[in-house]
PDB file of N, CA and C in Angstrom:
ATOM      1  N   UNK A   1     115.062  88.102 110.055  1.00  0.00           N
ATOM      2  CA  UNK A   1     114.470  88.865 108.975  1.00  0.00           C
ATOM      3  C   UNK A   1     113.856  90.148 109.542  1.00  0.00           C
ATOM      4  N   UNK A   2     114.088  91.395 109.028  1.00  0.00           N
ATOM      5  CA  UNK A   2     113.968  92.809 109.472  1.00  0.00           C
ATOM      6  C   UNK A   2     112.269  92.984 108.904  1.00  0.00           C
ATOM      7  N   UNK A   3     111.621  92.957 109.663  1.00  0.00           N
ATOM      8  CA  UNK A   3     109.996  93.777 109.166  1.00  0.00           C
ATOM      9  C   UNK A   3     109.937  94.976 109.437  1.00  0.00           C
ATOM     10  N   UNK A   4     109.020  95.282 108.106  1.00  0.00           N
ATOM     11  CA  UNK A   4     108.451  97.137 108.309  1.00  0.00           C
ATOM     12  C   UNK A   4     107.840  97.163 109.421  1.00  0.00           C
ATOM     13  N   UNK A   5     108.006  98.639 109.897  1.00  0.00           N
ATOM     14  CA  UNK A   5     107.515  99.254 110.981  1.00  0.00           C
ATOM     15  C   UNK A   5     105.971  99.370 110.871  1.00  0.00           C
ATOM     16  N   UNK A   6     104.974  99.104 111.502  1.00  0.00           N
ATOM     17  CA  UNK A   6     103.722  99.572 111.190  1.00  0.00           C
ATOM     18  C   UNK A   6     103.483 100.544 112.118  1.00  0.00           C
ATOM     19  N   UNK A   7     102.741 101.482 112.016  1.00  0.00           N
ATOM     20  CA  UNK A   7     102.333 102.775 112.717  1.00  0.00           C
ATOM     21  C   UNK A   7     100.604 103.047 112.803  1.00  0.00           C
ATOM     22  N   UNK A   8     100.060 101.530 112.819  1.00  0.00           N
ATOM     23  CA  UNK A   8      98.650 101.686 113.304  1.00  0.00           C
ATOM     24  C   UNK A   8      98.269 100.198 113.760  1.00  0.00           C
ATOM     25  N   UNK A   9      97.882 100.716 115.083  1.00  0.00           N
ATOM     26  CA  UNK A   9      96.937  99.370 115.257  1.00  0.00           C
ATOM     27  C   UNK A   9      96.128  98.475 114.470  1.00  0.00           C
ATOM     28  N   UNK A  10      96.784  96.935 114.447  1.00  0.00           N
ATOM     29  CA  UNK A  10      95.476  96.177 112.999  1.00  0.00           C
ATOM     30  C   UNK A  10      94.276  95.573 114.057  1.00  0.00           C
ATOM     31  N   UNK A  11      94.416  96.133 115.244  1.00  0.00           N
ATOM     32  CA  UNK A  11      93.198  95.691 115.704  1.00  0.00           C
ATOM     33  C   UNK A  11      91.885  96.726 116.023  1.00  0.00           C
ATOM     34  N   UNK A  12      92.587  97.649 116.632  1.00  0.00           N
ATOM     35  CA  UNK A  12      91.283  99.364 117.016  1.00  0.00           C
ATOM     36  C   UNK A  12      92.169 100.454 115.584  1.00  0.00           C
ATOM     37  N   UNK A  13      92.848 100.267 115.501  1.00  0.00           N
ATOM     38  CA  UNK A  13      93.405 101.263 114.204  1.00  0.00           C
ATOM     39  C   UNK A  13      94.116 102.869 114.909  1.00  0.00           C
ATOM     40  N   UNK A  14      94.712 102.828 115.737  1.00  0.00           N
ATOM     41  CA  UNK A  14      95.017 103.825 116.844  1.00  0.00           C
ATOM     42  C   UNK A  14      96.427 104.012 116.344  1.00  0.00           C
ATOM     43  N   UNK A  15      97.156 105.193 117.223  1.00  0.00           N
ATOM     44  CA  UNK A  15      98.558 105.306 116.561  1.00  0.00           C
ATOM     45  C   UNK A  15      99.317 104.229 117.447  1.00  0.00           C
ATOM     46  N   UNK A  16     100.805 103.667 117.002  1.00  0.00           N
ATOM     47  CA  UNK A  16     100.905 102.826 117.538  1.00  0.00           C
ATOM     48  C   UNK A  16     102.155 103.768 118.449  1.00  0.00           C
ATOM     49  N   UNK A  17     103.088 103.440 119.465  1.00  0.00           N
ATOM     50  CA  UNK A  17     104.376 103.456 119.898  1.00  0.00           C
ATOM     51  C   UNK A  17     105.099 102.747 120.096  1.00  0.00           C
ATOM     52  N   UNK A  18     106.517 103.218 119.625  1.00  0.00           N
ATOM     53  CA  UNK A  18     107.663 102.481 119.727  1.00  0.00           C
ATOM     54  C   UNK A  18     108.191 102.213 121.274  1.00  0.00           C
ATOM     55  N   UNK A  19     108.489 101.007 121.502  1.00  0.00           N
ATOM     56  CA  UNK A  19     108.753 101.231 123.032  1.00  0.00           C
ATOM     57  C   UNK A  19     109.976 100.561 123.512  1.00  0.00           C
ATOM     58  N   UNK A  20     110.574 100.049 122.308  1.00  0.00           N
ATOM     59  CA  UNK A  20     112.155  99.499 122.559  1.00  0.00           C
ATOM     60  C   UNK A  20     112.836  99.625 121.458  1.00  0.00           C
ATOM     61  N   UNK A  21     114.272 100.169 121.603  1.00  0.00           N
ATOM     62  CA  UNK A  21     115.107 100.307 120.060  1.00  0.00           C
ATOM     63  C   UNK A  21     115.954  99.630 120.418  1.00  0.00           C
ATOM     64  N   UNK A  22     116.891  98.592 119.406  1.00  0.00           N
ATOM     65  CA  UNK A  22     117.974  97.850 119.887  1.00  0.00           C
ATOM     66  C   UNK A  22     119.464  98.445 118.822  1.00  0.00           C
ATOM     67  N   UNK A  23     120.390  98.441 118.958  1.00  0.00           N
ATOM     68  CA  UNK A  23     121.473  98.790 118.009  1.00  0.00           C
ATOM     69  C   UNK A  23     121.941  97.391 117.297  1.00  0.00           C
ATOM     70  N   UNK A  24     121.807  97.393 115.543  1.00  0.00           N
ATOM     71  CA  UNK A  24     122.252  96.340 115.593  1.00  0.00           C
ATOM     72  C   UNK A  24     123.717  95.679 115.422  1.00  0.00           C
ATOM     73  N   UNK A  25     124.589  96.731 115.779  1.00  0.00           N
ATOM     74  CA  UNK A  25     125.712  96.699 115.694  1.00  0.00           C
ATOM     75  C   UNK A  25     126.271  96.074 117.580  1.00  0.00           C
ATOM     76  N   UNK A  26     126.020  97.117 118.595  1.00  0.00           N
ATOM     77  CA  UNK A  26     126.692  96.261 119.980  1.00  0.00           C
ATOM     78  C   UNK A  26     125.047  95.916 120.447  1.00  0.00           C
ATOM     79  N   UNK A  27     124.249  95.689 120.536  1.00  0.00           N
ATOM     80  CA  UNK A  27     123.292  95.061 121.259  1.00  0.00           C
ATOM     81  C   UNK A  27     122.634  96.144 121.992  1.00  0.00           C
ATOM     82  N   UNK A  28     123.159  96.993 121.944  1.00  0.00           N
ATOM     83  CA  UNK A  28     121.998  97.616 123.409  1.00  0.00           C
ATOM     84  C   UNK A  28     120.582  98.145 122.976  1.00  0.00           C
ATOM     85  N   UNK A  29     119.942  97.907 124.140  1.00  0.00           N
ATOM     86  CA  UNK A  29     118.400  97.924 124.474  1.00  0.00           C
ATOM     87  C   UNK A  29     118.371  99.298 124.788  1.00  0.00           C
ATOM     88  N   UNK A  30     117.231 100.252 124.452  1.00  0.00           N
ATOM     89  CA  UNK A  30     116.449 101.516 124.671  1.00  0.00           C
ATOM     90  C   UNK A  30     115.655 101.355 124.992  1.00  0.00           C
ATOM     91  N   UNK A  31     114.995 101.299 125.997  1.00  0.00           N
ATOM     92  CA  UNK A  31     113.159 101.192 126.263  1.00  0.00           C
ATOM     93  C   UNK A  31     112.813 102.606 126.862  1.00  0.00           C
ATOM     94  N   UNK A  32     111.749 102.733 126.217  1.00  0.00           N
ATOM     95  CA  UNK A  32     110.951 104.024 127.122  1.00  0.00           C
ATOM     96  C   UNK A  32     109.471 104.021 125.913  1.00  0.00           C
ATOM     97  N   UNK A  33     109.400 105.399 125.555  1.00  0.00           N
ATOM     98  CA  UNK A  33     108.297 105.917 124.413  1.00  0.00           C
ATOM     99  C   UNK A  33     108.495 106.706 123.389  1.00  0.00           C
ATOM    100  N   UNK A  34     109.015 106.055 122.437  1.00  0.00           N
ATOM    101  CA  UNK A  34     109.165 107.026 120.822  1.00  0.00           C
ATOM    102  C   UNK A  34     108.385 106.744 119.905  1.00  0.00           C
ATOM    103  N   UNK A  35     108.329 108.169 119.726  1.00  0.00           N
ATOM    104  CA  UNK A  35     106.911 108.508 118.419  1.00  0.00           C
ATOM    105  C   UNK A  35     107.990 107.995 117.092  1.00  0.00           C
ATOM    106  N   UNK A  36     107.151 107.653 116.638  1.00  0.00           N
ATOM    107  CA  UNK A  36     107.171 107.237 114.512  1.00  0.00           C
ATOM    108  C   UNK A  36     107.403 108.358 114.168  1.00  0.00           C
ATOM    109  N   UNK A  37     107.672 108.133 112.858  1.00  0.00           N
ATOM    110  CA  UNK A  37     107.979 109.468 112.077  1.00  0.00           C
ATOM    111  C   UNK A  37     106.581 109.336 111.471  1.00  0.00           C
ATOM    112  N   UNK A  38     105.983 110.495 110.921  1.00  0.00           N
ATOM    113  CA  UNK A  38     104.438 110.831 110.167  1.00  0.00           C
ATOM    114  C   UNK A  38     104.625 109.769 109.098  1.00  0.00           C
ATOM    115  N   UNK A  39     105.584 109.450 108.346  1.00  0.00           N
ATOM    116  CA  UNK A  39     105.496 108.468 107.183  1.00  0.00           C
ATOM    117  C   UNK A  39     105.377 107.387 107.737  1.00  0.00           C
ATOM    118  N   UNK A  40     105.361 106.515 109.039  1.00  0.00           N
ATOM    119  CA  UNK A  40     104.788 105.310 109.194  1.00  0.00           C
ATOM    120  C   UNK A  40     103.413 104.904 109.454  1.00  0.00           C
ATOM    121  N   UNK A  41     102.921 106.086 109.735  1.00  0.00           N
ATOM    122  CA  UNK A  41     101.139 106.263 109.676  1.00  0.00           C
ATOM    123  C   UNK A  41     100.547 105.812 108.461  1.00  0.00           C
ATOM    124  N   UNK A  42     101.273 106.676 107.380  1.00  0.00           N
ATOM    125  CA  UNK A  42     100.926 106.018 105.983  1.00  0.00           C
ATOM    126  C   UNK A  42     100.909 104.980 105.255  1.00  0.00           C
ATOM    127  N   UNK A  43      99.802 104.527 104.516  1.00  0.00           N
ATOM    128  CA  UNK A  43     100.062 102.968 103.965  1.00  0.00           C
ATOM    129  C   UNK A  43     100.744 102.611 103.208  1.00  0.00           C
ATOM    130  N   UNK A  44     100.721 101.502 102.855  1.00  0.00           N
ATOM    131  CA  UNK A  44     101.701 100.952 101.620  1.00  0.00           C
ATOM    132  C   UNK A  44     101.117 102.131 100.054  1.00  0.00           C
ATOM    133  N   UNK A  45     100.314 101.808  99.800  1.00  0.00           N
ATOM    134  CA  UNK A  45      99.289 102.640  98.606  1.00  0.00           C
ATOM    135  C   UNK A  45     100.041 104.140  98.816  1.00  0.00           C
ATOM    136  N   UNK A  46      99.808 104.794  99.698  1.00  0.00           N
ATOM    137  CA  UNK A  46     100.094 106.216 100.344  1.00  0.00           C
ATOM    138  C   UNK A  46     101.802 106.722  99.754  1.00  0.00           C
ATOM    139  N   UNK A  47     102.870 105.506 100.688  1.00  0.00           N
ATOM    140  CA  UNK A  47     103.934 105.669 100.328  1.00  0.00           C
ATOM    141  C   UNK A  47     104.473 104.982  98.721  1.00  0.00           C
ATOM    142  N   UNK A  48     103.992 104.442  98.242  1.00  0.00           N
ATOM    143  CA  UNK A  48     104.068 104.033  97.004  1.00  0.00           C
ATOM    144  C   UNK A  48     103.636 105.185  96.362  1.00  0.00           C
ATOM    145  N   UNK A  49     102.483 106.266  96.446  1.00  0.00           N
ATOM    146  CA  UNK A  49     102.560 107.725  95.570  1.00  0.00           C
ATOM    147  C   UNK A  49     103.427 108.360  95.728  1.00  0.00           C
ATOM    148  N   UNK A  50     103.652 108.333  97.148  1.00  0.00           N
ATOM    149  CA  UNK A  50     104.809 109.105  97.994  1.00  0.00           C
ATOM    150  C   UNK A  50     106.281 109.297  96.901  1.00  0.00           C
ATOM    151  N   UNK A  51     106.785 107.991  97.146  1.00  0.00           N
ATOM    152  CA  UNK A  51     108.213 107.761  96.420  1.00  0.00           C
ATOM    153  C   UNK A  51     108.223 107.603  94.856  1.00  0.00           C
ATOM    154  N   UNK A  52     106.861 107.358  94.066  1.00  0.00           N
ATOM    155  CA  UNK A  52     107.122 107.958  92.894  1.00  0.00           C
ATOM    156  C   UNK A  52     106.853 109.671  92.621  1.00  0.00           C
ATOM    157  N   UNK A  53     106.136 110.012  93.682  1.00  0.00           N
ATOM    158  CA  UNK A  53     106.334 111.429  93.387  1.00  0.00           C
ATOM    159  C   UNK A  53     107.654 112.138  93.192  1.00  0.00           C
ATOM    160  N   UNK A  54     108.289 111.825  94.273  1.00  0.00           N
ATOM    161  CA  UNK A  54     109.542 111.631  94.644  1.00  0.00           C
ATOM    162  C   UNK A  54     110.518 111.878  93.157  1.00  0.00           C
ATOM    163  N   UNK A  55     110.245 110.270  92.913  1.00  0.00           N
ATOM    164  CA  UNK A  55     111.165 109.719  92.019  1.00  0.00           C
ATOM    165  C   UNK A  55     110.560 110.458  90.740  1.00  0.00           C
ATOM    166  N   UNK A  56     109.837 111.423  90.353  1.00  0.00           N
ATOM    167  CA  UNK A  56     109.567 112.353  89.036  1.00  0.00           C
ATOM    168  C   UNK A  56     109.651 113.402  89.423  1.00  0.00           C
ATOM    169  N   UNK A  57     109.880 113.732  90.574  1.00  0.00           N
ATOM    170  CA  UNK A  57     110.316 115.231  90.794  1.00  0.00           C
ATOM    171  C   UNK A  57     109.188 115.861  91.178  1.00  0.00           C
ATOM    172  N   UNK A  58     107.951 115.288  91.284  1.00  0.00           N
ATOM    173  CA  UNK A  58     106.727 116.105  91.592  1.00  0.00           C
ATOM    174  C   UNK A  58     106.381 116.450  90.449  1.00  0.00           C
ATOM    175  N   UNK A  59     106.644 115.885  88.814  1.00  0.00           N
ATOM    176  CA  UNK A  59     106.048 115.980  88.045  1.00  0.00           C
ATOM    177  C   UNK A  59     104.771 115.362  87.464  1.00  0.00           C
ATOM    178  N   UNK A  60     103.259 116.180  87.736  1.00  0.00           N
ATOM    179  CA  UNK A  60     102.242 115.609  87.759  1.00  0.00           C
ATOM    180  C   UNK A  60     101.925 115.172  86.530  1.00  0.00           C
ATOM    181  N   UNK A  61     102.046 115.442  85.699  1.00  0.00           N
ATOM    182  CA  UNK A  61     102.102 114.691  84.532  1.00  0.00           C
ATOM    183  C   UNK A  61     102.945 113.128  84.254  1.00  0.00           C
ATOM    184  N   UNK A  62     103.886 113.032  84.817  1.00  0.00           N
ATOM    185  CA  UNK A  62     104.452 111.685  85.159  1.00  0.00           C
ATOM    186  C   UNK A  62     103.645 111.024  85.720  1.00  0.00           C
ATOM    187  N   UNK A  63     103.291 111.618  87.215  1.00  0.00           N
ATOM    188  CA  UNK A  63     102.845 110.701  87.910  1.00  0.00           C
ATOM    189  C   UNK A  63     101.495 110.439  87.665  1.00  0.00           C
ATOM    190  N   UNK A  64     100.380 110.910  86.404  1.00  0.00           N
ATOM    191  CA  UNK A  64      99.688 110.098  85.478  1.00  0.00           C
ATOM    192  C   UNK A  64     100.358 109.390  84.853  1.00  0.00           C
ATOM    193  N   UNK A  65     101.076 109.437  84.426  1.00  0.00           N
ATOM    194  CA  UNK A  65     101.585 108.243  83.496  1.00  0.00           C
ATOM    195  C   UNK A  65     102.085 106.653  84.324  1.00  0.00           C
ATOM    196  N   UNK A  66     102.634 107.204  85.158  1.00  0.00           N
ATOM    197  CA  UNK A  66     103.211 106.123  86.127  1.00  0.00           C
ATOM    198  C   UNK A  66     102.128 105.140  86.662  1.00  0.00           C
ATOM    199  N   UNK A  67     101.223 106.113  87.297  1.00  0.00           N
ATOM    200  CA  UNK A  67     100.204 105.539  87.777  1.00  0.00           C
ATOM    201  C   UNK A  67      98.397 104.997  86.970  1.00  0.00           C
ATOM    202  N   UNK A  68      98.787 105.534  86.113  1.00  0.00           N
ATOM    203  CA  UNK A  68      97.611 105.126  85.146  1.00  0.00           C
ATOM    204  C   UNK A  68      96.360 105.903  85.329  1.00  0.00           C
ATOM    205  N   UNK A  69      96.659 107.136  86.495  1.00  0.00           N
ATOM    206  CA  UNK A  69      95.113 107.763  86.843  1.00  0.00           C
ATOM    207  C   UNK A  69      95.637 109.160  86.168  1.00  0.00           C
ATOM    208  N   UNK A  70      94.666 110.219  86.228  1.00  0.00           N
ATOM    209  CA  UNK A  70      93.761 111.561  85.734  1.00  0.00           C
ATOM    210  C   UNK A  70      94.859 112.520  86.686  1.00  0.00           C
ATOM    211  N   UNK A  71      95.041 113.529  86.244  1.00  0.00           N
ATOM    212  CA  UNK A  71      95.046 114.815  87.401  1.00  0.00           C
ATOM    213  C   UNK A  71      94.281 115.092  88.208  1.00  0.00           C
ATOM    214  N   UNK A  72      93.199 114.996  88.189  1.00  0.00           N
ATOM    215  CA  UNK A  72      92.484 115.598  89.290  1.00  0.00           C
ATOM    216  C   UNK A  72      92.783 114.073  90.387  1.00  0.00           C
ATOM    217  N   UNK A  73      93.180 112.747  89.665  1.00  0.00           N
ATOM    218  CA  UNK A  73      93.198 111.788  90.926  1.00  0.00           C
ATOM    219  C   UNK A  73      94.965 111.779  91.115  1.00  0.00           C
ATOM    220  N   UNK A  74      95.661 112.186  90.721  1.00  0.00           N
ATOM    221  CA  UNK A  74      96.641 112.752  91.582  1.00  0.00           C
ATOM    222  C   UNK A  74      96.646 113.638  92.598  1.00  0.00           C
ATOM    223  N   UNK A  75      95.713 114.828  91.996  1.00  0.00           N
ATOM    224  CA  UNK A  75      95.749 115.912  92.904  1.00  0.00           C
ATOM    225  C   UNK A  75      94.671 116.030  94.375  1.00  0.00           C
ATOM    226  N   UNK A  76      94.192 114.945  93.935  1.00  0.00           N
ATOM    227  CA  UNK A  76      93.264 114.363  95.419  1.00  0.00           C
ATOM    228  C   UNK A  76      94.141 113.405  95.869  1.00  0.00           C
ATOM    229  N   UNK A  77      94.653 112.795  95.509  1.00  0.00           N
ATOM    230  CA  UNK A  77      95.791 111.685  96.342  1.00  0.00           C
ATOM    231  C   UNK A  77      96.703 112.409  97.104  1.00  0.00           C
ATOM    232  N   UNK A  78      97.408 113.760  96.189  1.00  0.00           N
ATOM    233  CA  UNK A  78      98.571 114.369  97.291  1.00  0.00           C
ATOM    234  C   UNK A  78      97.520 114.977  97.843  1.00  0.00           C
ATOM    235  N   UNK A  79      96.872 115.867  97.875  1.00  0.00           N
ATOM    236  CA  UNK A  79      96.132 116.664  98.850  1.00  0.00           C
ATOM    237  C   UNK A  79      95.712 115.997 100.265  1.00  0.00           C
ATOM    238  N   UNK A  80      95.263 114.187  99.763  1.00  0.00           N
ATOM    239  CA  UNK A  80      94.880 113.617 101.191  1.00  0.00           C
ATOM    240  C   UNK A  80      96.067 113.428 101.892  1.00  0.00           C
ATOM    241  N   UNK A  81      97.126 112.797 101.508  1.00  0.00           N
ATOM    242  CA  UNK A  81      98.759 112.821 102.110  1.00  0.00           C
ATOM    243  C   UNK A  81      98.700 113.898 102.547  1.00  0.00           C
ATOM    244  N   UNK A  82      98.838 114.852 102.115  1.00  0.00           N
ATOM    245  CA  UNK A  82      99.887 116.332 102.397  1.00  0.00           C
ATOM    246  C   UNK A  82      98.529 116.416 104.156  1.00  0.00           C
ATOM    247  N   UNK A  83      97.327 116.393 104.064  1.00  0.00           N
ATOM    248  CA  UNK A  83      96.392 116.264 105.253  1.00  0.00           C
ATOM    249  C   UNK A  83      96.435 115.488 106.535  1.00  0.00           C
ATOM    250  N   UNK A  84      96.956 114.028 105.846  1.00  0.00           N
ATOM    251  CA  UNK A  84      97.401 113.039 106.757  1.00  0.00           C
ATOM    252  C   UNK A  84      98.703 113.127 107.339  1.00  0.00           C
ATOM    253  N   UNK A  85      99.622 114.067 106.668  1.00  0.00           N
ATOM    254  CA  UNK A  85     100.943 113.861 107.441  1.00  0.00           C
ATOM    255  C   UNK A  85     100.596 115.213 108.988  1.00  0.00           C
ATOM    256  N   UNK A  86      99.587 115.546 108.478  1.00  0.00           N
ATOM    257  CA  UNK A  86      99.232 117.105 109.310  1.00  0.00           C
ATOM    258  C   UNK A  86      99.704 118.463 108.879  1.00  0.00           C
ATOM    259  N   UNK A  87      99.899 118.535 107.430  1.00  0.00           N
ATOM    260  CA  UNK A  87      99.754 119.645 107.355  1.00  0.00           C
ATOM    261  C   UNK A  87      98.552 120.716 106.665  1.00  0.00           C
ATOM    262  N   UNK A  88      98.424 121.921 106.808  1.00  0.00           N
ATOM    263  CA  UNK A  88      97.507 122.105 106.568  1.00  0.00           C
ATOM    264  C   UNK A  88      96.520 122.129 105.163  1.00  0.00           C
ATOM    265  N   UNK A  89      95.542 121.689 105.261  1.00  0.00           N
ATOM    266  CA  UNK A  89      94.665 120.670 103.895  1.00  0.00           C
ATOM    267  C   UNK A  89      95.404 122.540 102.972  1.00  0.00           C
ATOM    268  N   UNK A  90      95.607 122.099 101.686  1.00  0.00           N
ATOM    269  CA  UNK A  90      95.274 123.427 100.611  1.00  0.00           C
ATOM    270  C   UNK A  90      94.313 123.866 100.255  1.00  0.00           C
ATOM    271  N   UNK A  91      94.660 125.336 100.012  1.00  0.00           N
ATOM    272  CA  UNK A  91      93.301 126.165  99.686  1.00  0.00           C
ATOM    273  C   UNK A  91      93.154 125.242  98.222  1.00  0.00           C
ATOM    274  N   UNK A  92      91.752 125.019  98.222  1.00  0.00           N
ATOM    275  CA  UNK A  92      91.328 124.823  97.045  1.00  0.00           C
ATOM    276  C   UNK A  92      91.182 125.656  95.751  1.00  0.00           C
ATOM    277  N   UNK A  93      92.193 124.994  94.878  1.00  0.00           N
ATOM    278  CA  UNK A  93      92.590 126.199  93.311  1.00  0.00           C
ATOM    279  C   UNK A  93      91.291 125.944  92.420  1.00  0.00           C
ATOM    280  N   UNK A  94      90.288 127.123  92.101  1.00  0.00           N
ATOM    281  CA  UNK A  94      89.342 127.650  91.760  1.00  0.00           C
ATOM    282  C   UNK A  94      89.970 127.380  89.570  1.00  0.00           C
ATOM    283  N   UNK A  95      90.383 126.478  89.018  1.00  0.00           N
ATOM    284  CA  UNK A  95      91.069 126.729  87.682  1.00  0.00           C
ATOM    285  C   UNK A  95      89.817 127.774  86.657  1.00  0.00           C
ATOM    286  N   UNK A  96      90.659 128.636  86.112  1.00  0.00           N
ATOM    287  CA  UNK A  96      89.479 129.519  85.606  1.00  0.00           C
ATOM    288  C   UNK A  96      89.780 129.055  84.404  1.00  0.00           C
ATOM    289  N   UNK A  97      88.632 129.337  83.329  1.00  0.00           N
ATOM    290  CA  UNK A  97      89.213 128.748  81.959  1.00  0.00           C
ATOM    291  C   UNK A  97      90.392 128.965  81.206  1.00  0.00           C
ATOM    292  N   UNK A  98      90.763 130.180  81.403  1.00  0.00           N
ATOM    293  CA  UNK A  98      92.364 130.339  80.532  1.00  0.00           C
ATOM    294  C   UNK A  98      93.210 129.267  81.135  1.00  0.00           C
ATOM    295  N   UNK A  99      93.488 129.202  82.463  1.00  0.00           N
ATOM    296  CA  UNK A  99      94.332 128.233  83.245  1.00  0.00           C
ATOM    297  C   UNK A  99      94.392 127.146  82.195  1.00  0.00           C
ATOM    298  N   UNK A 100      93.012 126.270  83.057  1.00  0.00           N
ATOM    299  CA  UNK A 100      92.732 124.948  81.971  1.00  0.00           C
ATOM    300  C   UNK A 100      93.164 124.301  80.929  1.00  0.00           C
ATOM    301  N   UNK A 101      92.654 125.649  79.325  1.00  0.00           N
ATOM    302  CA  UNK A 101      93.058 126.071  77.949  1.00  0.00           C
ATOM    303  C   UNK A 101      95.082 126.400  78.118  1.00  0.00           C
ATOM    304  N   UNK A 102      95.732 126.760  79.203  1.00  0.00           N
ATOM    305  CA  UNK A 102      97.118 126.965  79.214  1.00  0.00           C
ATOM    306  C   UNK A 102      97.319 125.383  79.870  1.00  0.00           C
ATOM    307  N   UNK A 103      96.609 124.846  80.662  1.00  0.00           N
ATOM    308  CA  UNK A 103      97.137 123.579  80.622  1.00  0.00           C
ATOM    309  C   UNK A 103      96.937 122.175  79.851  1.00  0.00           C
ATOM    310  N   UNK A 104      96.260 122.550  78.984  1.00  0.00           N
ATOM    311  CA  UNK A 104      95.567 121.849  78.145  1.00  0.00           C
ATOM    312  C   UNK A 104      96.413 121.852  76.680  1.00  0.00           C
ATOM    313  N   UNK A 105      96.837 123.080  76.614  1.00  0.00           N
ATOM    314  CA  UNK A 105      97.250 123.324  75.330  1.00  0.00           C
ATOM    315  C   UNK A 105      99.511 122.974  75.905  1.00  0.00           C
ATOM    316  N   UNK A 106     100.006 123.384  76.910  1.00  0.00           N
ATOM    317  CA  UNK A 106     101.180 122.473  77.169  1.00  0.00           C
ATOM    318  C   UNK A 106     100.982 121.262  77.192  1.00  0.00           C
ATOM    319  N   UNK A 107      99.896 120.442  77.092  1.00  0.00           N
ATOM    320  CA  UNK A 107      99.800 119.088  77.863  1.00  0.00           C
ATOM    321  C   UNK A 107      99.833 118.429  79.035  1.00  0.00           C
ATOM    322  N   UNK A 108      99.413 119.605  80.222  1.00  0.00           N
ATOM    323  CA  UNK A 108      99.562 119.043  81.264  1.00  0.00           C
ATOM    324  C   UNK A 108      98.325 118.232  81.824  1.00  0.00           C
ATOM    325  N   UNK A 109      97.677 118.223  80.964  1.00  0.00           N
ATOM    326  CA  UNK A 109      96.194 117.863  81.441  1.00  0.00           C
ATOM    327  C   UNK A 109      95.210 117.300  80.116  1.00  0.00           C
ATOM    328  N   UNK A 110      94.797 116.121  79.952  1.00  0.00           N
ATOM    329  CA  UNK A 110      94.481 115.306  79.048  1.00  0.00           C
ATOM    330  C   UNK A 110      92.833 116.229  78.883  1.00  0.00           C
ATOM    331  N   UNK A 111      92.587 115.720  77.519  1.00  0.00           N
ATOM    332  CA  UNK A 111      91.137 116.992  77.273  1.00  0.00           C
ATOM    333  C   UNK A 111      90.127 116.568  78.524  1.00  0.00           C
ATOM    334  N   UNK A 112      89.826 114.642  78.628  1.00  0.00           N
ATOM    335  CA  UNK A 112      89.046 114.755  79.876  1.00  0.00           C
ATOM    336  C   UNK A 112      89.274 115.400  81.131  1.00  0.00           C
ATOM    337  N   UNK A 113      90.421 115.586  81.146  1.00  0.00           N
ATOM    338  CA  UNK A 113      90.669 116.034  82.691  1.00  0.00           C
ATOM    339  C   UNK A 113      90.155 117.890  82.358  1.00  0.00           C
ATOM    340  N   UNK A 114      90.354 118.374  81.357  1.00  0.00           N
ATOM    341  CA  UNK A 114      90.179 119.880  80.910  1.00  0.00           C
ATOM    342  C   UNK A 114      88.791 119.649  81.229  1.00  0.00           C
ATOM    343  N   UNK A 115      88.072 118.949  80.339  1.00  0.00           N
ATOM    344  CA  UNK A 115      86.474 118.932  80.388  1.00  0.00           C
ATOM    345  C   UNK A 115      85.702 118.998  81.664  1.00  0.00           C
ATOM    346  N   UNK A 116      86.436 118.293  82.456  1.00  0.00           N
ATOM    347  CA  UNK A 116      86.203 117.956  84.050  1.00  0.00           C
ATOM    348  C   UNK A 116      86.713 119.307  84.673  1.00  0.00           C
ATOM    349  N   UNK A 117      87.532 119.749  84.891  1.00  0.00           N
ATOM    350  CA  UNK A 117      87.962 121.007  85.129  1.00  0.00           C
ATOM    351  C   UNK A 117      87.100 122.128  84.788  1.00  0.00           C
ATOM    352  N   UNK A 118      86.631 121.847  83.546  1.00  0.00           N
ATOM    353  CA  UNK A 118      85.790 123.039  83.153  1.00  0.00           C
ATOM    354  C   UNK A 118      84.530 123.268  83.312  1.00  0.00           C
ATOM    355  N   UNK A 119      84.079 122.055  83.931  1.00  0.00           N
ATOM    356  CA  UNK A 119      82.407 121.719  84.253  1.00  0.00           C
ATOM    357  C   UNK A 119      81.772 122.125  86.283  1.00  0.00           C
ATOM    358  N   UNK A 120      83.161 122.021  86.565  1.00  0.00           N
ATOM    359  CA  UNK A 120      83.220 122.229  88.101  1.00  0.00           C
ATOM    360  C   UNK A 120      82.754 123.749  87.885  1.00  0.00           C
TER     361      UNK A 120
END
């Protein structure tokens, strides 16, 4: 039975390394030191936003719906990903009220999430 790769220590929480690859087609052994790819760092929770983001196209409005949370807790969920894979955190978008009122009035953003938006 094939198990997921984990990419953190469950004991000190450190990055982990790969240190043997096997082929599973003729058998042969690789040993030395290979790094993970950045997506095995990430958790189950992490890649589960990951691949429905994915799977809506990066449509944030889906991925409220999918997920049952707010925009602003999407947009703190990718922001911590997009940080954790290492790239650099985003400038933080300042929404001025027209924004808001233009996303509010397409529907991209439920009135609480406007209200919240507009109180920052």
């Amino acid at each position: 039975m094939k198990r997921e790769v984990i990419g953190v220590c469950p004991v000190c929480s450190s990055d982990l390394l790969a240190t043997r690859l096997t082929c599973v087609n003729c058998h042969t052994e690789i040993t030395g030191e290979f790094s993970l790819s950045k997506f095995s760092y990430l958790n189950r929770d992490e890649l589960y936003f990951i691949e429905t983001f994915i799977r809506v196209q990066g449509n944030i409005k889906e991925m409220e719906r999918e997920l049952n949370v707010s925009y602003p807790t999407v947009k703190k969920n990718l922001d911590a990903i997009i940080t954790k894979l290492g790239f650099a955190p985003p400038k933080p978008v300042q929404d001025d009220e027209a924004e808001v009122l233009a996303k509010l009035k397409n529907k991209e953003i439920s009135v609480e999430d406007a209200l919240e938006l507009l109180r920052k």
